[in-house]
Protein backbone atom coordinates (compact mmCIF):
# COMPACT_ATOMS: atom_id res chain seq x y z
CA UNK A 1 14.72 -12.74 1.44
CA UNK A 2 16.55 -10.77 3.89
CA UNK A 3 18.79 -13.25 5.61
CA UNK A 4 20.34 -11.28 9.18
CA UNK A 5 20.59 -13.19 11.73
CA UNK A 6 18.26 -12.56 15.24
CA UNK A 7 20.31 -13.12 18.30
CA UNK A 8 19.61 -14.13 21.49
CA UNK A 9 15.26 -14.63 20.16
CA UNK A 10 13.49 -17.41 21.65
CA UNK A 11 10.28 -18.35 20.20
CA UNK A 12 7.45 -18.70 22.54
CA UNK A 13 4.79 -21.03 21.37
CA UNK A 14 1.21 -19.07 22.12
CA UNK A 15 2.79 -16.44 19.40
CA UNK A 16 4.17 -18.26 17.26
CA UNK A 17 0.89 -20.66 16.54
CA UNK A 18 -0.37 -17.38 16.36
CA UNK A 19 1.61 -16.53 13.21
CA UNK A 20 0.31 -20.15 11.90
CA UNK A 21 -3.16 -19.56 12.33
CA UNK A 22 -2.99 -15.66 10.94
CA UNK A 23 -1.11 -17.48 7.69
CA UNK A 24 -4.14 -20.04 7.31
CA UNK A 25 -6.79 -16.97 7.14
CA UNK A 26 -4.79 -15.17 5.01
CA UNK A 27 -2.94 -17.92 2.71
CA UNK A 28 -6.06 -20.26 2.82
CA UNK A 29 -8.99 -18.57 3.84
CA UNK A 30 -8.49 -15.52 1.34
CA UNK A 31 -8.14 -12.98 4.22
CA UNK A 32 -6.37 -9.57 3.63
CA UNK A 33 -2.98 -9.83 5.34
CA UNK A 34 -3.90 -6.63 7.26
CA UNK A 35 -7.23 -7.69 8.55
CA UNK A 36 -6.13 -10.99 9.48
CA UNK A 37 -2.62 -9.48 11.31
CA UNK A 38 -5.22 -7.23 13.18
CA UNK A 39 -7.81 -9.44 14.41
CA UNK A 40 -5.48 -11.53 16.21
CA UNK A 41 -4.46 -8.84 17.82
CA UNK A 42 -7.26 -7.95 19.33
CA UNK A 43 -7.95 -11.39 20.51
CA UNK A 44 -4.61 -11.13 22.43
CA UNK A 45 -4.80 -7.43 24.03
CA UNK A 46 -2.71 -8.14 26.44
CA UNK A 47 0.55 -9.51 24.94
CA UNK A 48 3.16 -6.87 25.41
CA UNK A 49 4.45 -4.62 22.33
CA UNK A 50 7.73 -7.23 21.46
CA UNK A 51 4.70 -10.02 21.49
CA UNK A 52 2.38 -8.19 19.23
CA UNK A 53 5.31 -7.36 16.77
CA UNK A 54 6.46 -10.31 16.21
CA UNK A 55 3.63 -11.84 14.90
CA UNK A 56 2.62 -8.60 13.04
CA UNK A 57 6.34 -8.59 11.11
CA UNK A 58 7.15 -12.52 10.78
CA UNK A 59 3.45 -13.28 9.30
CA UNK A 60 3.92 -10.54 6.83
CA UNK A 61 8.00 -11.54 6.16
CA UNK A 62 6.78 -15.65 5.51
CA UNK A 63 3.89 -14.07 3.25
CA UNK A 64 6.07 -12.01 1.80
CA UNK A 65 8.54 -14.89 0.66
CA UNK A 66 5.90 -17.86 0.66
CA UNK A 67 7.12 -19.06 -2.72
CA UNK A 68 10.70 -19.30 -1.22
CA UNK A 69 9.79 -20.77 1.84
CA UNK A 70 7.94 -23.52 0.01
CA UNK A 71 10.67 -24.41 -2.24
CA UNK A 72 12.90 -24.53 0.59
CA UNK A 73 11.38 -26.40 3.15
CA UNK A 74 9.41 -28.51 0.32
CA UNK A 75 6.46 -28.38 2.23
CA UNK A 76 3.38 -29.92 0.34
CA UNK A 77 -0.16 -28.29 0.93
CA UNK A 78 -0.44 -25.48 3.25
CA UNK A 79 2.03 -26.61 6.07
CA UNK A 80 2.38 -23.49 7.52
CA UNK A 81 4.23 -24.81 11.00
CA UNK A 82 6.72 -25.72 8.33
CA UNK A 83 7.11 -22.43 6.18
CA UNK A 84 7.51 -21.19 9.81
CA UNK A 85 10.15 -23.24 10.78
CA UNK A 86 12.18 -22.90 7.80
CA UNK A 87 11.60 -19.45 8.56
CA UNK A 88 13.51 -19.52 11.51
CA UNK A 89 15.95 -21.38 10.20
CA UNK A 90 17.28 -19.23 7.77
CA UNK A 91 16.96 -15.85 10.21
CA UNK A 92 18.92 -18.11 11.92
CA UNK A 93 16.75 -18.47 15.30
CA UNK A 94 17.39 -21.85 16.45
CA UNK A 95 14.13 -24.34 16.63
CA UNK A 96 12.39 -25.46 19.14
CA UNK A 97 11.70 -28.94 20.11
CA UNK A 98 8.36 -28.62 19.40
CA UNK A 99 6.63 -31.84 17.99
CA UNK A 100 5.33 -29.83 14.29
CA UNK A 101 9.29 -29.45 14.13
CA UNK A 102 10.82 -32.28 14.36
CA UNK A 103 10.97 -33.05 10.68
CA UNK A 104 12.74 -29.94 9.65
CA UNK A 105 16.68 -30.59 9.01
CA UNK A 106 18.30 -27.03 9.31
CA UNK A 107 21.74 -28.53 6.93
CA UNK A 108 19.21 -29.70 4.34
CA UNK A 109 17.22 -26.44 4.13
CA UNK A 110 20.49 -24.06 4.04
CA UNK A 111 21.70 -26.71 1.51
CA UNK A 112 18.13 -26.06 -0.36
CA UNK A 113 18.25 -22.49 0.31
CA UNK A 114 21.90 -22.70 -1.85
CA UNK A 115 20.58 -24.24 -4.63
CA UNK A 116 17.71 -22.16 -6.07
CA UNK A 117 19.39 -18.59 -5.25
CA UNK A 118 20.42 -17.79 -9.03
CA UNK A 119 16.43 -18.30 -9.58
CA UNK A 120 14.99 -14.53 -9.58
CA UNK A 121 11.29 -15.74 -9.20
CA UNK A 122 11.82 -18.04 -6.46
CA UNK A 123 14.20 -16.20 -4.63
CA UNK A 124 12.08 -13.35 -4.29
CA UNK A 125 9.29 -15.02 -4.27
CA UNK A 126 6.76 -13.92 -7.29
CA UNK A 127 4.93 -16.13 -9.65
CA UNK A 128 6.04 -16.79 -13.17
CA UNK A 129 3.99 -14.47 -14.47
CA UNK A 130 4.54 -12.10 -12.71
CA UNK A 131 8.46 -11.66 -13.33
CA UNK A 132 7.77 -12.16 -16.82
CA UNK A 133 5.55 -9.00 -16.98
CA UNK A 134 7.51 -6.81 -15.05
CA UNK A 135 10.71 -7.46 -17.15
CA UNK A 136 8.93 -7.65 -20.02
CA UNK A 137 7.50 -3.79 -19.47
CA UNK A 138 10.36 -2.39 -17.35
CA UNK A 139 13.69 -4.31 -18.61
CA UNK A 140 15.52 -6.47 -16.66
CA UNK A 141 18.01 -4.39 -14.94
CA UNK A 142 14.97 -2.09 -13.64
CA UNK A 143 12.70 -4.91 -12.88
CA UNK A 144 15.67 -7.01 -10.83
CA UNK A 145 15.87 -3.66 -8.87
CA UNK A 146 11.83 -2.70 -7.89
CA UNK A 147 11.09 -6.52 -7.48
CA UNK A 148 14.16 -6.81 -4.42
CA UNK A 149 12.87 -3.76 -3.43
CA UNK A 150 9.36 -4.94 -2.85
CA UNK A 151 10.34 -7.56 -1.09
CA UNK A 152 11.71 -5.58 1.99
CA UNK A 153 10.04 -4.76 5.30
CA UNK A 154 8.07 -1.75 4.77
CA UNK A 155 7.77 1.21 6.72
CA UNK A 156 5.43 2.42 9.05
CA UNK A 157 4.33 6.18 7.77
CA UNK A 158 1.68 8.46 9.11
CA UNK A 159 0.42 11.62 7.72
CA UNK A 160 0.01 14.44 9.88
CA UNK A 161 -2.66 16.08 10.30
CA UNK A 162 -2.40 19.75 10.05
CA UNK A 163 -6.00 20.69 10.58
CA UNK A 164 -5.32 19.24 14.49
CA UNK A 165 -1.61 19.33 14.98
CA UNK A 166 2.09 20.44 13.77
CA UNK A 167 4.36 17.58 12.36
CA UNK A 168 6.75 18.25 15.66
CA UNK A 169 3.90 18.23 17.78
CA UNK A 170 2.67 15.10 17.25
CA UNK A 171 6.43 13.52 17.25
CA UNK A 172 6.96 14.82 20.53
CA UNK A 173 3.45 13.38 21.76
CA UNK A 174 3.99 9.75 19.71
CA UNK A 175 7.80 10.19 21.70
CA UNK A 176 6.60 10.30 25.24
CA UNK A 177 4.74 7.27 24.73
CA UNK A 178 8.50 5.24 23.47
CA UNK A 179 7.19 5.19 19.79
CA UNK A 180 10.37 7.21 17.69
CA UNK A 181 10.18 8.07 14.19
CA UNK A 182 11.85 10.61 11.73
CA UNK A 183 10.80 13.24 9.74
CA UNK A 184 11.96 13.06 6.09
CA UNK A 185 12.38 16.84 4.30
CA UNK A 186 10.99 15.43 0.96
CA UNK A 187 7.71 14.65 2.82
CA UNK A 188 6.79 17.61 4.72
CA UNK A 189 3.77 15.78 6.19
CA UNK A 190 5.13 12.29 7.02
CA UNK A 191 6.70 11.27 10.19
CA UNK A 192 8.28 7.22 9.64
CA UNK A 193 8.37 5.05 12.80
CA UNK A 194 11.24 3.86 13.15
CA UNK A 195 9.69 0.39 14.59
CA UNK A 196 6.71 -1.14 13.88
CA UNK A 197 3.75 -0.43 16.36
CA UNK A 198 -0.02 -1.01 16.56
CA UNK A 199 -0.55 2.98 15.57
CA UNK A 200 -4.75 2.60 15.38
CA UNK A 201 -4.50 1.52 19.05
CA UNK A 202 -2.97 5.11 19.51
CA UNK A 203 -5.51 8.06 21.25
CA UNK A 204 -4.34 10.29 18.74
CA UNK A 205 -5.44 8.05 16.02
CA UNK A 206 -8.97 8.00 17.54
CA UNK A 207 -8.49 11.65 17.94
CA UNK A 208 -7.60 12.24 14.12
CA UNK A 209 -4.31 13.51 14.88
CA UNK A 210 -2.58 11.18 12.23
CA UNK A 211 -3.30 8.82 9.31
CA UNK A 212 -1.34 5.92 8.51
CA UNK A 213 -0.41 6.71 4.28
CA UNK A 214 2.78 5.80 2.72
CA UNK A 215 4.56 8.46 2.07
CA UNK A 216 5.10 8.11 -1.80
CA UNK A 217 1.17 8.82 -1.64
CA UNK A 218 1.44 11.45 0.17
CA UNK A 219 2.88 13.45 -3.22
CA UNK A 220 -0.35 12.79 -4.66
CA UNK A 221 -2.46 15.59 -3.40
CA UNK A 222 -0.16 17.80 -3.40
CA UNK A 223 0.52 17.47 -7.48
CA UNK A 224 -2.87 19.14 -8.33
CA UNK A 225 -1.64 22.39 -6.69
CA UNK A 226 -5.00 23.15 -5.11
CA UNK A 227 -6.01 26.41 -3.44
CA UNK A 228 -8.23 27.23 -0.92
CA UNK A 229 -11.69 27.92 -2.21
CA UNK A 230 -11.20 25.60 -5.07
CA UNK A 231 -13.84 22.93 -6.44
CA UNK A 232 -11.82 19.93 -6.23
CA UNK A 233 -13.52 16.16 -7.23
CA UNK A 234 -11.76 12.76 -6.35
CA UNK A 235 -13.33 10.70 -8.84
CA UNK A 236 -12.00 7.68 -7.59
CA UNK A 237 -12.02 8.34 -3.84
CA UNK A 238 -12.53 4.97 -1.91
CA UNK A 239 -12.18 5.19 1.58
CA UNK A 240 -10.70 8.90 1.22
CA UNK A 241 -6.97 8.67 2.48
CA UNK A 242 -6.14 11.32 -0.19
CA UNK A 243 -9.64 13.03 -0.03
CA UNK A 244 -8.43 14.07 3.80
CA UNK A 245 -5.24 14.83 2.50
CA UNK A 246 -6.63 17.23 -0.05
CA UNK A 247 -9.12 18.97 2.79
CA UNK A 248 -5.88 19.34 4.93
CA UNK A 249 -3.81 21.26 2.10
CA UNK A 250 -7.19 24.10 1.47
CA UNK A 251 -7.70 24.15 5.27
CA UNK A 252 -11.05 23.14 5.37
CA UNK A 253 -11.72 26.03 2.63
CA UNK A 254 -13.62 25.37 -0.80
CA UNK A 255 -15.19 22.32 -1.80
CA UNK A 256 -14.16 19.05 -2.07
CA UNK A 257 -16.71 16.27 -3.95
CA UNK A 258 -15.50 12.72 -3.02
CA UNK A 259 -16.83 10.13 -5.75
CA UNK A 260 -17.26 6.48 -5.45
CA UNK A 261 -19.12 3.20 -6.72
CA UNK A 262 -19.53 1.47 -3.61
CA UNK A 263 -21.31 2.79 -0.48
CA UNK A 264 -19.55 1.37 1.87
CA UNK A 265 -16.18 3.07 1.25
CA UNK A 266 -17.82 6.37 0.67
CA UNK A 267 -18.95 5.67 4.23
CA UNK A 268 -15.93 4.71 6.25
CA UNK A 269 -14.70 7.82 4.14
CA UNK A 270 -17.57 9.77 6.13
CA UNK A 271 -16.35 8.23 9.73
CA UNK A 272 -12.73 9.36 8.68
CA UNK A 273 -13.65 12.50 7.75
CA UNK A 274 -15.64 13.59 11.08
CA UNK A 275 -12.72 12.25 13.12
CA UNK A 276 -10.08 14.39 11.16
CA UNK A 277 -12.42 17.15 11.35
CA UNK A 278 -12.58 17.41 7.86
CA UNK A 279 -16.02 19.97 7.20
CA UNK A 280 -15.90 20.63 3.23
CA UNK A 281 -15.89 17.02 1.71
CA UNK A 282 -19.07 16.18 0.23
CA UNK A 283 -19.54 12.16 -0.81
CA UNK A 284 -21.56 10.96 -3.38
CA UNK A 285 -22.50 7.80 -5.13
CA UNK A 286 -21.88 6.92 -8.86
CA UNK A 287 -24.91 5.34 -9.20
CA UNK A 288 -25.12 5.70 -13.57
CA UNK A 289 -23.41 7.75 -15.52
CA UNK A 290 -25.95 10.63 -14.67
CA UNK A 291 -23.71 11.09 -11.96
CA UNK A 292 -20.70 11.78 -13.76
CA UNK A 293 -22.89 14.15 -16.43
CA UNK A 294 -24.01 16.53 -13.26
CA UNK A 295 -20.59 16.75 -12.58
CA UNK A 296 -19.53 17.90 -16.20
CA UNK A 297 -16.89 21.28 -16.52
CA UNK A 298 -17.77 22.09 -12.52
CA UNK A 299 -14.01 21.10 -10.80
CA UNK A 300 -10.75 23.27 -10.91
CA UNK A 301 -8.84 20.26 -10.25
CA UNK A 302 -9.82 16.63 -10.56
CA UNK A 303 -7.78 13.54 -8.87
CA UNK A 304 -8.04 9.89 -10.32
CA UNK A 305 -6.51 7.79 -8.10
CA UNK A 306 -7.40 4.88 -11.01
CA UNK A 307 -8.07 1.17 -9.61
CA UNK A 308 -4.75 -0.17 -10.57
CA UNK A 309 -2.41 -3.76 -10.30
CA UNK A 310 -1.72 -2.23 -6.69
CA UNK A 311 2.53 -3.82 -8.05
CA UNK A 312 3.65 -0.42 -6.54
CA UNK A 313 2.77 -1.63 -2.66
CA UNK A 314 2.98 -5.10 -2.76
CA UNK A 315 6.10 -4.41 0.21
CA UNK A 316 3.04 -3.15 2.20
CA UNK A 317 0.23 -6.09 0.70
CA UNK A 318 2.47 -8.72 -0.22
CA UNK A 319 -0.46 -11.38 0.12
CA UNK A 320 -1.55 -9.54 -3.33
CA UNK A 321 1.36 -11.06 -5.60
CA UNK A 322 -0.72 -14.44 -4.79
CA UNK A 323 -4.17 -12.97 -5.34
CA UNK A 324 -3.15 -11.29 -8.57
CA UNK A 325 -3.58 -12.78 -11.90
CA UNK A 326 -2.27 -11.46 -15.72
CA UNK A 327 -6.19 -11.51 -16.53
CA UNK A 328 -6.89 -8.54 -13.55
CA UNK A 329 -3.97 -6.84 -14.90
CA UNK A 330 -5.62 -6.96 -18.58
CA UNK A 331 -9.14 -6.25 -16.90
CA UNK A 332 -8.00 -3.08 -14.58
CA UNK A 333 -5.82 -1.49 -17.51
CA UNK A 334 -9.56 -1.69 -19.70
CA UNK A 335 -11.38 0.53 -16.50
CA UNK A 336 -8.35 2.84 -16.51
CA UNK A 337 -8.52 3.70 -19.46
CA UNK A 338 -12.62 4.05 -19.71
CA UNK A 339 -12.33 6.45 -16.35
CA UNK A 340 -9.95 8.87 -18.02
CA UNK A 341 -12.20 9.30 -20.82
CA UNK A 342 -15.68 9.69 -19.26
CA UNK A 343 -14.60 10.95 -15.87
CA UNK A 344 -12.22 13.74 -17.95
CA UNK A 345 -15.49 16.04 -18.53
CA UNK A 346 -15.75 16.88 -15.01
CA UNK A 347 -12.95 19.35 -15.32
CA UNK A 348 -13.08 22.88 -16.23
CA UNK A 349 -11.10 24.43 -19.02
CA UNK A 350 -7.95 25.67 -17.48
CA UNK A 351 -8.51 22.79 -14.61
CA UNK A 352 -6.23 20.24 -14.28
CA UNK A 353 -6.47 16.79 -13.60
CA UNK A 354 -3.78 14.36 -11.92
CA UNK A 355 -4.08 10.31 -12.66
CA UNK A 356 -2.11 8.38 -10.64
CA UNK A 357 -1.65 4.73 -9.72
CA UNK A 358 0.01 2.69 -7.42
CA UNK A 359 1.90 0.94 -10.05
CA UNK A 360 4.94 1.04 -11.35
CA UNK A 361 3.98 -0.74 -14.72
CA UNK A 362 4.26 1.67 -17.76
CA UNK A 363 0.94 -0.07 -19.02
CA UNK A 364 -0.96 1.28 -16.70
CA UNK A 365 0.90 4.72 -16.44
CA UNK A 366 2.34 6.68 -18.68
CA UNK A 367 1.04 4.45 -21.44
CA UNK A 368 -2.21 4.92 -20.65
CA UNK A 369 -1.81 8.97 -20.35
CA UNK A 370 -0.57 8.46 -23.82
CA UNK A 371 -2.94 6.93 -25.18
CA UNK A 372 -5.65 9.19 -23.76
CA UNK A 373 -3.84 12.39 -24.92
CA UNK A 374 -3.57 10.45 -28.37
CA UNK A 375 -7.68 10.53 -28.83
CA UNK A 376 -7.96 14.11 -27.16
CA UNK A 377 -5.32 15.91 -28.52
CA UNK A 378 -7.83 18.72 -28.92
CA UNK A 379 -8.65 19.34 -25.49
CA UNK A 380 -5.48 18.29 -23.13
CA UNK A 381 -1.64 18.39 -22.52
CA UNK A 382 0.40 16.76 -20.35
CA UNK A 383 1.98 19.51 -18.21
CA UNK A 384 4.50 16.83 -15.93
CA UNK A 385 4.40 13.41 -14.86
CA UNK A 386 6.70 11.48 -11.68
CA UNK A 387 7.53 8.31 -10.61
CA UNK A 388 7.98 7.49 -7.36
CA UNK A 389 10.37 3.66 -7.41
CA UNK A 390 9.98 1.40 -4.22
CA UNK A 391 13.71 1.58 -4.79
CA UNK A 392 13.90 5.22 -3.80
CA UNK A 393 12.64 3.48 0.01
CA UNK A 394 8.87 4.05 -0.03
CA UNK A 395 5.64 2.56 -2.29
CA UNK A 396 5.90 2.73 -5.87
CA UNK A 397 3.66 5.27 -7.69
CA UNK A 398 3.09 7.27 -10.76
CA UNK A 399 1.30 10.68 -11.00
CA UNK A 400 0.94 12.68 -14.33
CA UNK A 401 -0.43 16.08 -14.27
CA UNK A 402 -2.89 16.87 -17.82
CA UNK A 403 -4.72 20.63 -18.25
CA UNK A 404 -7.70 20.74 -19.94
CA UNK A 405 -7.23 23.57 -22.94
């Protein structure tokens, strides 16, 4: 846990049961940590920006060290005023004399705080199982390194988009309204805020101007070196963040076939698409596996942005490390590696395809390219592969590049 002191912060008590009710939904209820943050606040529209980031950034920062918190403040059930108040305690904000409290003993909880920091899983806050898997795969040196990464703040990062606006354009716009970020070289599309703010409350969000997309992910497109007039297929494309990417890179030119197995993303996908005035993205159901067969040797590139552990962001969904299980790990692994073999035949010869993840666990990376290029020796190569460490500052992710002979 980052332990830095916050001077001079007084806790007001409308937002701060508002952090202990967002915690229930999401901790007890099952709630995705960014749902939850967002509906309460827009059942409190009118708090000012300091109000509305506070609860935002301390519900995700108790999430993000829940197991800690517990141990600490040896709070029994889901006592979330407590995990809140020891909370406090250690960013050193003084308490309150507010009767859900009163049983907290700031001495004890430093003294608490003391004794467990030479335990790795508690002190940042992962289950057992967890840090025995990642050390297991990535050694414990690496591990000890990616694990305190993900447990930092993480950034806010848009995505410009080019089809509407320039990179320094949309700055200067996001400027004028107090919101400052920077533009990293690396990423030429990304602009990161340089404090959190409610971004899809933004006009130019509604006006397609931006999405929000880490900017690790934002390599991800780029890696299948499309052109304009190209047949491009995301296999995997959900709700389409990389889909719109894609459509920005060809300006609008060729054709881009966005595939998914549920509706309702291919949908939103739709709505996303019409407000980034995206106009060559065509989305389709995988209803059977006649779907896939249409689709057979007809794409010049082919993305598979695999379902995956989702290890790489947990700085971004850190509610997942306590929906997660070793048995989802085991199950997603099995549908990564049945999508690279019966999705593969969409490519051309000559195409190339780029699988990526958003984990940093060589099981599900380069281990499963591996193993796939093991069985079709015959008809692929692996032309380059990157990983992208939450210790370089963003997500984690892994990318390989494989042409079809």
């Amino acid at each position: 846990m980052n332990i830095l002191p916050l001077p001079h912060m007084k806790l007001h008590r409308n937002t701060s049961a508002a952090v202990v009710t967002t915690l229930h939904a999401i901790l007890s209820e099952g709630r995705y940590a960014d749902k939850a943050i967002e509906k309460t606040l827009k059942l409190n529209t009118r708090w000012p920006q300091y109000d509305k980031q506070f609860v935002a950034e301390t519900t995700y920062d108790i999430i993000r060290n829940f197991r800690l918190l517990k141990e600490v403040s040896g709070a029994k059930g889901k006592d979330f005023w407590s995990l809140f108040g020891t909370w406090c305690v250690l960013k050193n904000i003084e308490l309150p004399r507010w009767d859900e409290l009163q049983k907290l003993k700031p001495k004890v909880l430093r003294e608490n705080l003391e004794a467990i920091k030479k335990d790795r899983k508690i002190l940042e806050s992962i289950p057992n199982w967890l840090d025995e898997l990642g050390e297991a795969e990535l050694g414990q040196e690496r591990w000890q390194k990616e694990i305190h990464s993900l447990n930092e703040t993480a950034s806010v990062v848009l995505r410009v988009n080019r089809l509407k606006i320039s990179r320094a354009q949309l700055q200067d716009a996001l400027s004028e309204k107090g919101i400052d970020s920077h533009a990293p070289e690396e990423f030429p599309d990304a602009l990161v805020l340089k404090r959190w703010h409610n971004v899809f409350s933004l006009e130019e969000f509604k006006e397609g101007l931006f999405e929000v997309q880490d900017a690790g992910s934002q390599l991800i497109a780029p890696f299948l070196k499309t052109e304009p007039g190209m047949r491009v297929i995301d296999a995997c494309a959900g709700t389409g963040g990389k889909t719109l990417h894609l459509a920005a890179l060809v300006k609008n030119k060729g054709r881009i076939v966005a595939l998914d197995t549920e509706e309702w993303k291919l949908e939103a996908l739709r709505k996303r698409a019409r407000r980034a005035g995206v106009s060559n993205v065509e989305a389709k159901l995988i209803d059977s596996s006649k779907a896939i067969k249409r689709q057979e040797q007809t794409a010049d590139r082919l993305l598979l942005d695999v379902p995956c552990s989702g290890l790489g962001v947990l700085r971004r969904n850190p509610d997942a490390k306590w929906k997660l299980s070793a048995d989802y790990v085991r199950e997603v692994q099995a549908s990564q590696q049945k999508i690279l073999n019966n999705y593969s035949v969409m490519v051309k010869k000559g195409g190339l395809i780029v699988y990526s993840t958003c984990s940093i666990l060589p099981s599900e990376n380069e281990k499963q390219v591996a193993h796939f290029l093991q069985s079709h020796a015959d008809h692929f190569i692996l032309r380059d592969e990157k990983h992208v460490w939450p210790s370089e500052g963003f997500d984690g992710f892994y990318m390989a590049v494989l042409e079809r002979m």
